[in-house]
Protein backbone atom coordinates (compact mmCIF):
# COMPACT_ATOMS: atom_id res chain seq x y z
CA UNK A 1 -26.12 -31.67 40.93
CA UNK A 2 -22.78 -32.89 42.57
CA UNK A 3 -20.09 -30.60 42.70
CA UNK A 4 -16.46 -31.58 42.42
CA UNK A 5 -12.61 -30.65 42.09
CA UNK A 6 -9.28 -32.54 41.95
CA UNK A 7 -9.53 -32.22 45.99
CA UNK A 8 -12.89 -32.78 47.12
CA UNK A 9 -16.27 -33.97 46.34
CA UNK A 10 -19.96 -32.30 47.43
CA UNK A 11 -22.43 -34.69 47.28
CA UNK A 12 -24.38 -32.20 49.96
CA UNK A 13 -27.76 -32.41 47.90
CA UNK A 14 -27.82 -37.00 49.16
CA UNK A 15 -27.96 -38.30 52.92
CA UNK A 16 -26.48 -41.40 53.92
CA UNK A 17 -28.62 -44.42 54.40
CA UNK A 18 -27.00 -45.33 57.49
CA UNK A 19 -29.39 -48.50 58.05
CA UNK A 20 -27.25 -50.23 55.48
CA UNK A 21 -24.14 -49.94 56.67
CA UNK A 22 -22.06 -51.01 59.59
CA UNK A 23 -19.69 -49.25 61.97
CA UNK A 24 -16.46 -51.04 63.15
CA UNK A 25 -17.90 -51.34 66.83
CA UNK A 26 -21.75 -52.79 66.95
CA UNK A 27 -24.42 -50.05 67.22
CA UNK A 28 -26.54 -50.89 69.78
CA UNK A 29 -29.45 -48.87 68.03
CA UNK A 30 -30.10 -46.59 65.41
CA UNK A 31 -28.96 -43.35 66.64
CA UNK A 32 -30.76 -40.30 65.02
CA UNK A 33 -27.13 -38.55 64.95
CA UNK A 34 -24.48 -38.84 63.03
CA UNK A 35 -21.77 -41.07 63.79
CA UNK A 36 -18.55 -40.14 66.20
CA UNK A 37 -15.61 -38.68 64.20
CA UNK A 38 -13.36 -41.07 63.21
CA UNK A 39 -15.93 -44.06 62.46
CA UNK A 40 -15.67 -46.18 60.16
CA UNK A 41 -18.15 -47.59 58.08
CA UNK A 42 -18.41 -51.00 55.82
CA UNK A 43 -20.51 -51.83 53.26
CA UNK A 44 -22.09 -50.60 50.37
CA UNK A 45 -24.27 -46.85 51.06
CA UNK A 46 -27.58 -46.94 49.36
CA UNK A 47 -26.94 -43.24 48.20
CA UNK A 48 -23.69 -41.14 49.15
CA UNK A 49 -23.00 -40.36 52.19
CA UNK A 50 -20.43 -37.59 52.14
CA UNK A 51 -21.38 -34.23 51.86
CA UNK A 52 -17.62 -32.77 51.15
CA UNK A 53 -14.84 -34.65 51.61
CA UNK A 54 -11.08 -35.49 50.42
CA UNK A 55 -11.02 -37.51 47.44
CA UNK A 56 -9.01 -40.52 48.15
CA UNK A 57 -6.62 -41.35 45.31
CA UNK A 58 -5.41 -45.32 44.79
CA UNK A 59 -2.40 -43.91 42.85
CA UNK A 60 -0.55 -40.78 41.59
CA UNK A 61 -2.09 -37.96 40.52
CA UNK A 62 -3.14 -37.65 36.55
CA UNK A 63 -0.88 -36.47 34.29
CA UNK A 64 -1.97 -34.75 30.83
CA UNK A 65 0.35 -35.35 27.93
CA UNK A 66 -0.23 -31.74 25.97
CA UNK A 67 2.78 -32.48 23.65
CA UNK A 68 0.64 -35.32 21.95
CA UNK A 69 -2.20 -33.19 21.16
CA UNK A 70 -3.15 -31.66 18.03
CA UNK A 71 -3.85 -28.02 17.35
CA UNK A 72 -7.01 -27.14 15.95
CA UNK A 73 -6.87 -24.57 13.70
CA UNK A 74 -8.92 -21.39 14.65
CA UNK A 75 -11.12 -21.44 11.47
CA UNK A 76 -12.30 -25.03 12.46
CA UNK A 77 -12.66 -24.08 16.21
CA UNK A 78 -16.03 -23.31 15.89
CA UNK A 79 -16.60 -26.47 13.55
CA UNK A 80 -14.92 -28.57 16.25
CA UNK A 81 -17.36 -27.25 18.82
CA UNK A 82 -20.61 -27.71 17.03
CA UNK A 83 -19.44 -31.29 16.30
CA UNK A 84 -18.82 -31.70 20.21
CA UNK A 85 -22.51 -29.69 20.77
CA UNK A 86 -24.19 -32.06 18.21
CA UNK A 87 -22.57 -35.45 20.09
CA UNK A 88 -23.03 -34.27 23.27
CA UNK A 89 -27.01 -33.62 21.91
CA UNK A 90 -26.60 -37.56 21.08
CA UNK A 91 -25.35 -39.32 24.01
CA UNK A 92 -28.25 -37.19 25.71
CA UNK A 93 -30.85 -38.17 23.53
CA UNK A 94 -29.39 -41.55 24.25
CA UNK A 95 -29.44 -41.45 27.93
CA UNK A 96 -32.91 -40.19 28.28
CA UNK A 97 -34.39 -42.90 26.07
CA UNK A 98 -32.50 -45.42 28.20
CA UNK A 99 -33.63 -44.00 31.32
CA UNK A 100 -37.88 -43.86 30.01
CA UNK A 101 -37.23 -47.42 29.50
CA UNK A 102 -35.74 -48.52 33.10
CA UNK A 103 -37.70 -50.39 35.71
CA UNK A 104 -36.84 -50.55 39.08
């Protein structure tokens, strides 16, 4: 299972598939060690290749709007969260199915 926050990413439970990818200066062979700090890689990783690292944001942060959102009422709190138990259940159910039928 990954682990993330707002800040970083652990992906520590994938390696890097190295063979894949280039670094900006030619490798003159496959080196059983990690690349030099600093290194950068092109190309598309077969699996992810960072075990815990900054996440890199294309824009500003996120920003919530709580003033738009409705209150639930306390006696349908638990009504709300056994409708959100029962969909979650669905998409689930959903995935699985999808994923005994892939090839590849």
């Amino acid at each position: 299972m990954f682990g993330f926050t707002p800040e970083r990413v652990d992906l520590s439970t994938f390696s890097c598939n190295l063979v894949h990818m280039t670094a900006t200066s030619s490798l003159s062979s496959q080196s059983s060690t990690s690349p030099a700090p600093g290194t950068v890689l092109h190309g598309v990783p077969v699996v992810a290749g960072v075990a815990y690292a900054p996440v890199i944001r294309p824009g500003r942060l996120p920003e919530v709007d709580v003033s738009g959102l409705a209150d639930v009422a306390e006696p349908t709190g638990p009504a709300e969260g056994e409708r959100f138990t029962a969909a979650a259940a669905t998409v689930a159910g959903r995935l699985r199915d999808r994923a005994a039928h892939a090839t590849g």
